[in-house]
Every structure is written in structure tokens, then in C-alpha cells.
N, C-alpha and C. Protein backbone atom coordinates (compact mmCIF):
# COMPACT_ATOMS: atom_id res chain seq x y z
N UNK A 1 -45.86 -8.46 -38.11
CA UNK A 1 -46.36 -7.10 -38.16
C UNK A 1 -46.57 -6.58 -36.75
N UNK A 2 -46.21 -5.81 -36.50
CA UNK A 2 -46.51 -4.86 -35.39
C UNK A 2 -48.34 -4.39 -34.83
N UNK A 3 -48.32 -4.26 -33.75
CA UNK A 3 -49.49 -3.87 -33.41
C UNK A 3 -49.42 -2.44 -34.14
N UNK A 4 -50.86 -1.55 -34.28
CA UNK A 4 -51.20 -0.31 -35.36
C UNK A 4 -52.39 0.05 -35.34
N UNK A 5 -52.54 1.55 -34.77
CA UNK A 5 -53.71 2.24 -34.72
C UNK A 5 -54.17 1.99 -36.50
N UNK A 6 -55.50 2.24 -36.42
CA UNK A 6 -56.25 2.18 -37.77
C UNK A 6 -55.58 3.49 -38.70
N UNK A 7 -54.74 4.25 -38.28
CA UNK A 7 -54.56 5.31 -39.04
C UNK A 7 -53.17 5.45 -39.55
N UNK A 8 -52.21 4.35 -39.05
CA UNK A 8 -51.05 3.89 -39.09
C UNK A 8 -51.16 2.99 -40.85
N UNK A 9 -49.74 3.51 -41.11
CA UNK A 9 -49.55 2.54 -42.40
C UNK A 9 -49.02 1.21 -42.15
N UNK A 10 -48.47 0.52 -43.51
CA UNK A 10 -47.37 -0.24 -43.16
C UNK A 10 -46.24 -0.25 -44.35
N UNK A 11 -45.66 -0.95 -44.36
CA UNK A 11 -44.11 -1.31 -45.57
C UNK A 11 -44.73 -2.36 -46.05
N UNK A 12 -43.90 -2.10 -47.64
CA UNK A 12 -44.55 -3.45 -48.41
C UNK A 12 -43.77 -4.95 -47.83
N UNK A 13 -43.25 -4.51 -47.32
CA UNK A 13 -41.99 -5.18 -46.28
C UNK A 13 -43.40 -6.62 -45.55
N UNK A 14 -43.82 -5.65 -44.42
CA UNK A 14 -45.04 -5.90 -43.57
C UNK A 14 -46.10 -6.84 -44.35
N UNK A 15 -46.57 -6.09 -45.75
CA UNK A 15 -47.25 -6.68 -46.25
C UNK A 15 -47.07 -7.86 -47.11
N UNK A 16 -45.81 -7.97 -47.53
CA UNK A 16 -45.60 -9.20 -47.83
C UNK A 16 -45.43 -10.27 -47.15
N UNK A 17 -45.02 -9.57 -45.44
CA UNK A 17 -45.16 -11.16 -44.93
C UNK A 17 -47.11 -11.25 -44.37
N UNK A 18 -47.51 -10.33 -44.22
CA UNK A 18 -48.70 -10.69 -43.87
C UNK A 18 -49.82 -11.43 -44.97
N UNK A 19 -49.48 -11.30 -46.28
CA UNK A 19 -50.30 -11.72 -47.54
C UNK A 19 -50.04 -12.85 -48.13
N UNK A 20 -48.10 -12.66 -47.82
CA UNK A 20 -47.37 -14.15 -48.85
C UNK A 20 -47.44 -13.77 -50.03
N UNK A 21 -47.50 -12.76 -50.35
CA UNK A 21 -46.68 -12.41 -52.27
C UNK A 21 -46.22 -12.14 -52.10
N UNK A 22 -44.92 -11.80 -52.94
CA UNK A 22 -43.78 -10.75 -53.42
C UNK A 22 -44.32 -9.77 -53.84
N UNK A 23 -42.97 -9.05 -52.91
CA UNK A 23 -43.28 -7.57 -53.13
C UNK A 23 -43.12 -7.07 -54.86
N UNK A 24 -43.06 -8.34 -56.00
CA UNK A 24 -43.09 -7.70 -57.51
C UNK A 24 -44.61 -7.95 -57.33
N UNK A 25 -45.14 -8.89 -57.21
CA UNK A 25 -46.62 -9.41 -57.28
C UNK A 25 -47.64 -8.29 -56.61
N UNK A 26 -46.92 -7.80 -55.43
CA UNK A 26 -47.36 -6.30 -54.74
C UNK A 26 -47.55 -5.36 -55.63
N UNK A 27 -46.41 -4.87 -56.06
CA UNK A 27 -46.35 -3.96 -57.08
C UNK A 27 -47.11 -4.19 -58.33
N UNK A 28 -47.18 -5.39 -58.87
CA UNK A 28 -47.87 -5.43 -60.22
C UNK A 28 -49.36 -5.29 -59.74
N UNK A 29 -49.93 -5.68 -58.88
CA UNK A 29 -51.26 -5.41 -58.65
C UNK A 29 -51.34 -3.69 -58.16
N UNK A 30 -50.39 -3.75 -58.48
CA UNK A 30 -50.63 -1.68 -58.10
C UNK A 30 -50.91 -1.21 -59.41
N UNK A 31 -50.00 -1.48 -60.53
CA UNK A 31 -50.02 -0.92 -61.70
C UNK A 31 -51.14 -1.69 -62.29
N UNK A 32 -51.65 -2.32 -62.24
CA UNK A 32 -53.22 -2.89 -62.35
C UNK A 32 -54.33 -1.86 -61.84
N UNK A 33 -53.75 -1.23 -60.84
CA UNK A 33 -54.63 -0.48 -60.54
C UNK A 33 -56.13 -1.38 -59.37
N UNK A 34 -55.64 -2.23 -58.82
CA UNK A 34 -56.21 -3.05 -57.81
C UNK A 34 -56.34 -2.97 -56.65
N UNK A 35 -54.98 -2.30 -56.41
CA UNK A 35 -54.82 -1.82 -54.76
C UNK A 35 -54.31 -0.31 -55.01
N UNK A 36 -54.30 0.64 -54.22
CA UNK A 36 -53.70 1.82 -54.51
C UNK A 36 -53.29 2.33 -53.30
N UNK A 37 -51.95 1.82 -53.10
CA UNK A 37 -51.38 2.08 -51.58
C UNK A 37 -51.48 3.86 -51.86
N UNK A 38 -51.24 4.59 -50.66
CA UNK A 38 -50.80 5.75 -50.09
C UNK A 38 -49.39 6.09 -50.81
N UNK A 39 -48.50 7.10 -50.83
CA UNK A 39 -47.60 7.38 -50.50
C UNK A 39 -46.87 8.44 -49.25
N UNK A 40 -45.92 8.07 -48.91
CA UNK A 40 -44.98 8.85 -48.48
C UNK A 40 -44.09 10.07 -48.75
N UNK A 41 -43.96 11.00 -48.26
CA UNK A 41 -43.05 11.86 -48.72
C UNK A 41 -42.12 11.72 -49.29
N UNK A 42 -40.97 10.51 -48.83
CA UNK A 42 -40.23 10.01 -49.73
C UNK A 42 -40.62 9.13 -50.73
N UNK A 43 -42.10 9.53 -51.30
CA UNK A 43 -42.31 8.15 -52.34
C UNK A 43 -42.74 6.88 -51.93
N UNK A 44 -42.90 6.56 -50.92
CA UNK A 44 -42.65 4.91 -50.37
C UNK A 44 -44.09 4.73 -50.17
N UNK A 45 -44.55 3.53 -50.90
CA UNK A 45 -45.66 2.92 -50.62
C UNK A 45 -45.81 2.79 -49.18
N UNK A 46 -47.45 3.17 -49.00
CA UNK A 46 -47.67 3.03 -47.48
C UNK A 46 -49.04 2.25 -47.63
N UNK A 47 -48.71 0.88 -46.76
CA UNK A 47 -50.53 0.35 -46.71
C UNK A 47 -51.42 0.08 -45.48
N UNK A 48 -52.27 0.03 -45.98
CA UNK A 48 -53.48 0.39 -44.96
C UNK A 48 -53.72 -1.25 -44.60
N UNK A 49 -54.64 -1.12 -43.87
CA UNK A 49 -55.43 -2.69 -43.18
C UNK A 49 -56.11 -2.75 -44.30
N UNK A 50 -56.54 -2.03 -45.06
CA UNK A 50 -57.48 -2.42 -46.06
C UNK A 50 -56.97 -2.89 -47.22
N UNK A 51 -56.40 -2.50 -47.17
CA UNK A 51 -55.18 -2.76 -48.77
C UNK A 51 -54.73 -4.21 -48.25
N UNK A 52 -54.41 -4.50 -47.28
CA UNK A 52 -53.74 -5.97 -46.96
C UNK A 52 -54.68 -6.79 -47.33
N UNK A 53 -56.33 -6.62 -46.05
CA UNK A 53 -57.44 -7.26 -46.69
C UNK A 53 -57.67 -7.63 -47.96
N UNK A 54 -57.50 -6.14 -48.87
CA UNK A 54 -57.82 -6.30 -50.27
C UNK A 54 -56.83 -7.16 -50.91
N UNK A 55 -55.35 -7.04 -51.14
CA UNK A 55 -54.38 -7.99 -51.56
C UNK A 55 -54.77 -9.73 -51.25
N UNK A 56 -55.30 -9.76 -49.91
CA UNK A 56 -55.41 -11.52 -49.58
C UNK A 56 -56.83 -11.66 -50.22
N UNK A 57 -57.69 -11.10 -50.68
CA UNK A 57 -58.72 -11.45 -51.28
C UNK A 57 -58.64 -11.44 -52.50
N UNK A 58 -57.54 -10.82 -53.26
CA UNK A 58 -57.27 -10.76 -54.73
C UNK A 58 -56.55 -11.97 -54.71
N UNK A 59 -55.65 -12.06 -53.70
CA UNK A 59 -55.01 -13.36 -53.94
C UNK A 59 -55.70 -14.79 -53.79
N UNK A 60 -56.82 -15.05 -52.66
CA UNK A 60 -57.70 -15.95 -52.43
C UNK A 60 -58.31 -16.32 -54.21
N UNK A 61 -58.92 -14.94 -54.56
CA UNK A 61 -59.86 -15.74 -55.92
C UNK A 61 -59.08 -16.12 -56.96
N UNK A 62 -57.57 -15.29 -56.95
CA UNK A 62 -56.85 -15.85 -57.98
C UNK A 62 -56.50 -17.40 -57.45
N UNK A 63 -56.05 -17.78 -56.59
CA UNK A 63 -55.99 -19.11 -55.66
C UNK A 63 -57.25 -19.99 -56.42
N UNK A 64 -58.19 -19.51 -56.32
CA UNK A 64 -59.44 -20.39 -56.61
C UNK A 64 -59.44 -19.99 -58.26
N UNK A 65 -58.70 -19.91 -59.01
CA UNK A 65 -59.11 -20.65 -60.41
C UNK A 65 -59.50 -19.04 -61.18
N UNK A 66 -60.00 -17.92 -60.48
CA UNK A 66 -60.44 -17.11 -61.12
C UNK A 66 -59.88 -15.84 -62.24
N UNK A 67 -60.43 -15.34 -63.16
CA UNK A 67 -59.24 -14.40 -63.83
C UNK A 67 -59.35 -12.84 -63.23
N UNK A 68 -58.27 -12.66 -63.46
CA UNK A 68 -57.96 -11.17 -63.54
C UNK A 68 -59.64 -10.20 -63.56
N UNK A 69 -59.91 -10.59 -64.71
CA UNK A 69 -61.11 -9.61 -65.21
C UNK A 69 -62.38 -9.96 -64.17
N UNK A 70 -62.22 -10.93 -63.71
CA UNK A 70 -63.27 -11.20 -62.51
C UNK A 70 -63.13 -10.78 -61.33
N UNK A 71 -61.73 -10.95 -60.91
CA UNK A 71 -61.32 -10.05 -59.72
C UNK A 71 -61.70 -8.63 -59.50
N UNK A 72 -60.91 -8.19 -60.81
CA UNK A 72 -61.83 -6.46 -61.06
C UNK A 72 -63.11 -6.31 -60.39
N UNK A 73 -63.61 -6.99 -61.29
CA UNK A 73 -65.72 -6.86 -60.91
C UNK A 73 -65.92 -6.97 -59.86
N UNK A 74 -65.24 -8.05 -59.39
CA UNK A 74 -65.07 -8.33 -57.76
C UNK A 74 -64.87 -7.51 -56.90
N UNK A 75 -63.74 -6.99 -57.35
CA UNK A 75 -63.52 -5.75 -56.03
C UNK A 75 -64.17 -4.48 -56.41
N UNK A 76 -64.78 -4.04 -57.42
CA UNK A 76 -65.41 -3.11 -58.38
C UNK A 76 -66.45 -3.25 -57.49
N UNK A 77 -67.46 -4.33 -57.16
CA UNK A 77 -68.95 -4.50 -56.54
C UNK A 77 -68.56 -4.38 -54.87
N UNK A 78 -67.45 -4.49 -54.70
CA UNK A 78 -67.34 -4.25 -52.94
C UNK A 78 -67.32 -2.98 -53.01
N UNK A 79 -66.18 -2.53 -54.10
CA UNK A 79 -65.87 -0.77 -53.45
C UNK A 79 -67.61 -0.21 -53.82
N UNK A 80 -68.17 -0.53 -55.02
CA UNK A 80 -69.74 0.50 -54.82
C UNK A 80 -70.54 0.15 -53.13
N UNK A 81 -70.03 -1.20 -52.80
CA UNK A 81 -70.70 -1.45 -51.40
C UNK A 81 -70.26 -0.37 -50.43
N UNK A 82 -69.18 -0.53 -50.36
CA UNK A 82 -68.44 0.40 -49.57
C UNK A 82 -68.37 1.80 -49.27
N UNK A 83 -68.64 2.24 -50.93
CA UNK A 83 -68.68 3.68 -51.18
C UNK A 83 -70.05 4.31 -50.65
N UNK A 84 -71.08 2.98 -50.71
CA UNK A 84 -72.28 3.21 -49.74
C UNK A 84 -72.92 2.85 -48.55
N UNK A 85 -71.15 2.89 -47.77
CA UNK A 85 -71.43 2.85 -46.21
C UNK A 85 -72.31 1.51 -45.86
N UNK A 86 -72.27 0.51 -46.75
CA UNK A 86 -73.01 -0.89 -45.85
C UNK A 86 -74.63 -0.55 -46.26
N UNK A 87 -75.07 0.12 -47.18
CA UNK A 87 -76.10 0.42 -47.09
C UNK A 87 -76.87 1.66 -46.61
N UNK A 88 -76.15 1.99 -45.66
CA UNK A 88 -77.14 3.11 -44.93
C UNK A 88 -76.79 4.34 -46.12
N UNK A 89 -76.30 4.54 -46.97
CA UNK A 89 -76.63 5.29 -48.00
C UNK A 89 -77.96 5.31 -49.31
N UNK A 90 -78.21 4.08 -49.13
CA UNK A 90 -78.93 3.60 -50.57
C UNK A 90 -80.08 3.46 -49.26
N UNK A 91 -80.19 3.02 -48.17
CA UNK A 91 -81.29 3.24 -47.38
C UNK A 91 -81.73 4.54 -46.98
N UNK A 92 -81.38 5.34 -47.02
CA UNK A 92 -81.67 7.01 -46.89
C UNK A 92 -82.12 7.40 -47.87
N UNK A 93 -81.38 7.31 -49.15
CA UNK A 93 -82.32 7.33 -50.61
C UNK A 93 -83.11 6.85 -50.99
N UNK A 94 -83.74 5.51 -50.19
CA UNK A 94 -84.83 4.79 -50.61
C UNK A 94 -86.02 5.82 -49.97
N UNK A 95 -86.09 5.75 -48.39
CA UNK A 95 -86.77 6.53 -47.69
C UNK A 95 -86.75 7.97 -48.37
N UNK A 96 -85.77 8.71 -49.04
CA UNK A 96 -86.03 10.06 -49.21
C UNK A 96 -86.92 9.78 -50.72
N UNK A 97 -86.98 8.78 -51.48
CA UNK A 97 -88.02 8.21 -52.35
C UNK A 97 -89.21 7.93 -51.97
N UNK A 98 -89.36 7.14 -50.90
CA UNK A 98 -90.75 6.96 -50.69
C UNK A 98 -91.58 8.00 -50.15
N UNK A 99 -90.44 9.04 -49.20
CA UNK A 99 -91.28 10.10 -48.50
C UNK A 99 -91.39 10.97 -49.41
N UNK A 100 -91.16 11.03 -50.91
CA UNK A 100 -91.49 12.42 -51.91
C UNK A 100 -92.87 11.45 -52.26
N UNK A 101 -92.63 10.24 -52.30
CA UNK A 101 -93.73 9.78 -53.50
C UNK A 101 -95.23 9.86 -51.95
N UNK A 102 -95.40 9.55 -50.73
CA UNK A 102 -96.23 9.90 -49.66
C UNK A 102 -96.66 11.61 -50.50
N UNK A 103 -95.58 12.78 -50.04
CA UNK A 103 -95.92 14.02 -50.13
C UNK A 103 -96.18 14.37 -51.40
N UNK A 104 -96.18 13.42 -52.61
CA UNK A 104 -96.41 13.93 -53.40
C UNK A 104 -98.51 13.55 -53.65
N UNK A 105 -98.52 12.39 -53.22
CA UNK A 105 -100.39 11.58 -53.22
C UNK A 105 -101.04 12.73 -51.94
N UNK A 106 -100.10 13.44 -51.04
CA UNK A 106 -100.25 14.09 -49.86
C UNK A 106 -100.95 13.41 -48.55
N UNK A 107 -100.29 11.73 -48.67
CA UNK A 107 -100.45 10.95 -47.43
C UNK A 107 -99.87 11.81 -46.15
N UNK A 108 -100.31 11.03 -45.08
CA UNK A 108 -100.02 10.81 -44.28
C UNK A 108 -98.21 10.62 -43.63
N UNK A 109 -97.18 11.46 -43.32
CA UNK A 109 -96.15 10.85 -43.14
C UNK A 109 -95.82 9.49 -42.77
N UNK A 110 -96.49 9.25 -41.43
CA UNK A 110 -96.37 7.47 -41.04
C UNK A 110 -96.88 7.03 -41.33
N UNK A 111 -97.95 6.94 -42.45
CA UNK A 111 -98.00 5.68 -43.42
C UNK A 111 -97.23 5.42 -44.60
N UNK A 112 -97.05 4.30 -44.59
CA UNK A 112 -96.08 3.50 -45.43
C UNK A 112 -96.78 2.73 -46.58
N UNK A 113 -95.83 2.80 -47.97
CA UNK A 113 -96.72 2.37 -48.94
C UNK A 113 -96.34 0.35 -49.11
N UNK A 114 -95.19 0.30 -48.62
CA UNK A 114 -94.44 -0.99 -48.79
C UNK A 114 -94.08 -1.54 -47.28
N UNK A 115 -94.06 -2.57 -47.22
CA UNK A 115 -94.09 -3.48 -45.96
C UNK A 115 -92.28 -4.09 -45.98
N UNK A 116 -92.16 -3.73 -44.91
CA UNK A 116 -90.23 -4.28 -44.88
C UNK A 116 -89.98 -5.34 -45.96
N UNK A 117 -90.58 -6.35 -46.00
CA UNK A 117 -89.82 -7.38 -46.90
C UNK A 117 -89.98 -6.82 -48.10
N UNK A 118 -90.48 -6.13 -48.80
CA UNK A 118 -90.61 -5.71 -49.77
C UNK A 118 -89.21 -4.50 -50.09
N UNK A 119 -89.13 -3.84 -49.04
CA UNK A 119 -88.46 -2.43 -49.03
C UNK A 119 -87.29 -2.90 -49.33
N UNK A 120 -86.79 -3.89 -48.66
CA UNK A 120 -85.46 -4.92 -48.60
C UNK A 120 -85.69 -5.37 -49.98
N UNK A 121 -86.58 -5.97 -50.66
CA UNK A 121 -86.65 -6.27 -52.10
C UNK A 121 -86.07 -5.36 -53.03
N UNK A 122 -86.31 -3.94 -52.72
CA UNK A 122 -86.46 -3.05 -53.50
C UNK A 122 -84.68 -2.36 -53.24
N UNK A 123 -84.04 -2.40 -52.30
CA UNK A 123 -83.16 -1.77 -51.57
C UNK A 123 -82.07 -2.74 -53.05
N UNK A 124 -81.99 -4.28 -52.37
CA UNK A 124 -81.60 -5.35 -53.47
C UNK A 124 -81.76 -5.01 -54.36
N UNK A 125 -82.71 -4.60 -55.10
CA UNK A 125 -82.74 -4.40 -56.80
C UNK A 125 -81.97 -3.06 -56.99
N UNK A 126 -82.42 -2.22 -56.40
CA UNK A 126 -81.56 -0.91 -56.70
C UNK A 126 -79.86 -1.01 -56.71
N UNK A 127 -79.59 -1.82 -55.52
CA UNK A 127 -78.06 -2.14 -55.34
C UNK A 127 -77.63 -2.76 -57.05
N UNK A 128 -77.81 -4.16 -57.36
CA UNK A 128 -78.05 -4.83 -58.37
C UNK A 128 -78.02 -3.80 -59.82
N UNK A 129 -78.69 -2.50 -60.04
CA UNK A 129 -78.83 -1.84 -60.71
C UNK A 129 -77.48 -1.01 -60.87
N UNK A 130 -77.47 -0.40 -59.49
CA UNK A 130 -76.42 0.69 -59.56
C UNK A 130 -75.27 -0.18 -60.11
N UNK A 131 -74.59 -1.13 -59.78
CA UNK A 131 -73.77 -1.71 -59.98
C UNK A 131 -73.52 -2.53 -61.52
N UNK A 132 -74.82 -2.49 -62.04
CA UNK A 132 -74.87 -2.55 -63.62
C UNK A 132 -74.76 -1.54 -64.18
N UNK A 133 -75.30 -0.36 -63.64
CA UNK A 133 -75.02 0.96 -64.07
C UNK A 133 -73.30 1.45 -64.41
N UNK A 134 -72.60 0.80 -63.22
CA UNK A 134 -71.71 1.35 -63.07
C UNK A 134 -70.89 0.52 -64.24
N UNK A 135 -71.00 -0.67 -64.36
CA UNK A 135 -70.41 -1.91 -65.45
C UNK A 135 -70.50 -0.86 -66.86
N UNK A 136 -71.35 0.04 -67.24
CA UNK A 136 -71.54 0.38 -68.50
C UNK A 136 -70.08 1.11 -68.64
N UNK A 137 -69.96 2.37 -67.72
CA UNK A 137 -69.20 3.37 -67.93
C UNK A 137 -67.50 3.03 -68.39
């Protein structure tokens, strides 16, 4: 593979030698709906660094014994990770929670009702939740 700005694609060409599947094994995890390369104007699958990542990690758990339907969940619980920026999303919503529930008793702004290890407790459970939440739909 060629060196590649982050905004650069690649060929399933590229990605098959960087992953080690065939490019049918490429493709069938598309129509799975697992990876969802880009396209091209002419049609032509285009993939990202992430999509490669994602392919060698679909391929790793299938490697290790795991099924299909686990992989899903698998990559299902990264993308809600993801979709919330590492956290600093679900941490902004925690804080914009605690600072209604302060203004609502009409504390003090800098006092705090929960002590970090706890907040981190709470951050965890919510993650844990959303992601059961999301299992229903």
C-alpha cells in the first residue's frame, strides 16, 4: 500500500493485500452490511483506514472461533463508542445532567454532588445502557 493522507481512499486491490481476504470475502462483508466502503463516480469501492481496521478486526474474531452475529454486536458497541467521540459526548451530557439537577435544588455551581470515581461509575452505566437501548431497536 502506498503512503495516504487520512482523506485518501484505497482499491479493494490495496485492501486485500493489506487484510489477506479476497476481494469475494471483501465484498460479502459489504452486503452484510459490516463495512460500507465509499463509492466512486465510476461505482468503485473506495476504502478508508477505517474500513481496513474494521475488515482485520472482523476477520481477527472470526479467526478466534466467533459468529457472525457476535461480530455485529461487536462492531455495533464500537460504532455507539465512536459515534460518541471516545466519550467526550456522554461526558458533556453527564455534566449538562448534573448542572440542571445543582440549578434545579439552586446549589451552588462549583459544588458537586458526586466525587470522580463515582461520576466514572455513572458515565459506565449510562454507556452500558445506551448500548442496550440500542440492542432493542
Amino acid at each position: 500500500m502506498k503512503p495516504h493522507r487520512e482523506s485518501e481512499f484505497h482499491s479493494i486491490g490495496d485492501v486485500k493485500l493489506a487484510t489477506g481476504l479476497t476481494e469475494r470475502r471483501i465484498r460479502y462483508y459489504e452486503t452484510l452490511q459490516l463495512v460500507l466502503p465509499h463509492r466512486t463516480g465510476g461505482n468503485q469501492r473506495a476504502y478508508t483506514e477505517r474500513d481496513i481496521e474494521r475488515l482485520k478486526l472482523i476477520k481477527d474474531l472470526l479467526d478466534q472461533g466467533e459468529s457472525l452475529r457476535h461480530v455485529r454486536q461487536r462492531l455495533k458497541d464500537l460504532d455507539v463508542i465512536a459515534r460518541r467521540d471516545d466519550g467526550h459526548d456522554l461526558e458533556r451530557d453527564a455534566d449538562s445532567y448534573f448542572e440542571g439537577k445543582r440549578i434545579a435544588r439552586g446549589e451552588d455551581r462549583r459544588s458537586g454532588s458526586f466525587p470522580m470515581k463515582d461520576r466514572q461509575a455513572l458515565l459506565r452505566r449510562i454507556m452500558r445502557e445506551h448500548a442496550y437501548d440500542e440492542g432493542d431497536e
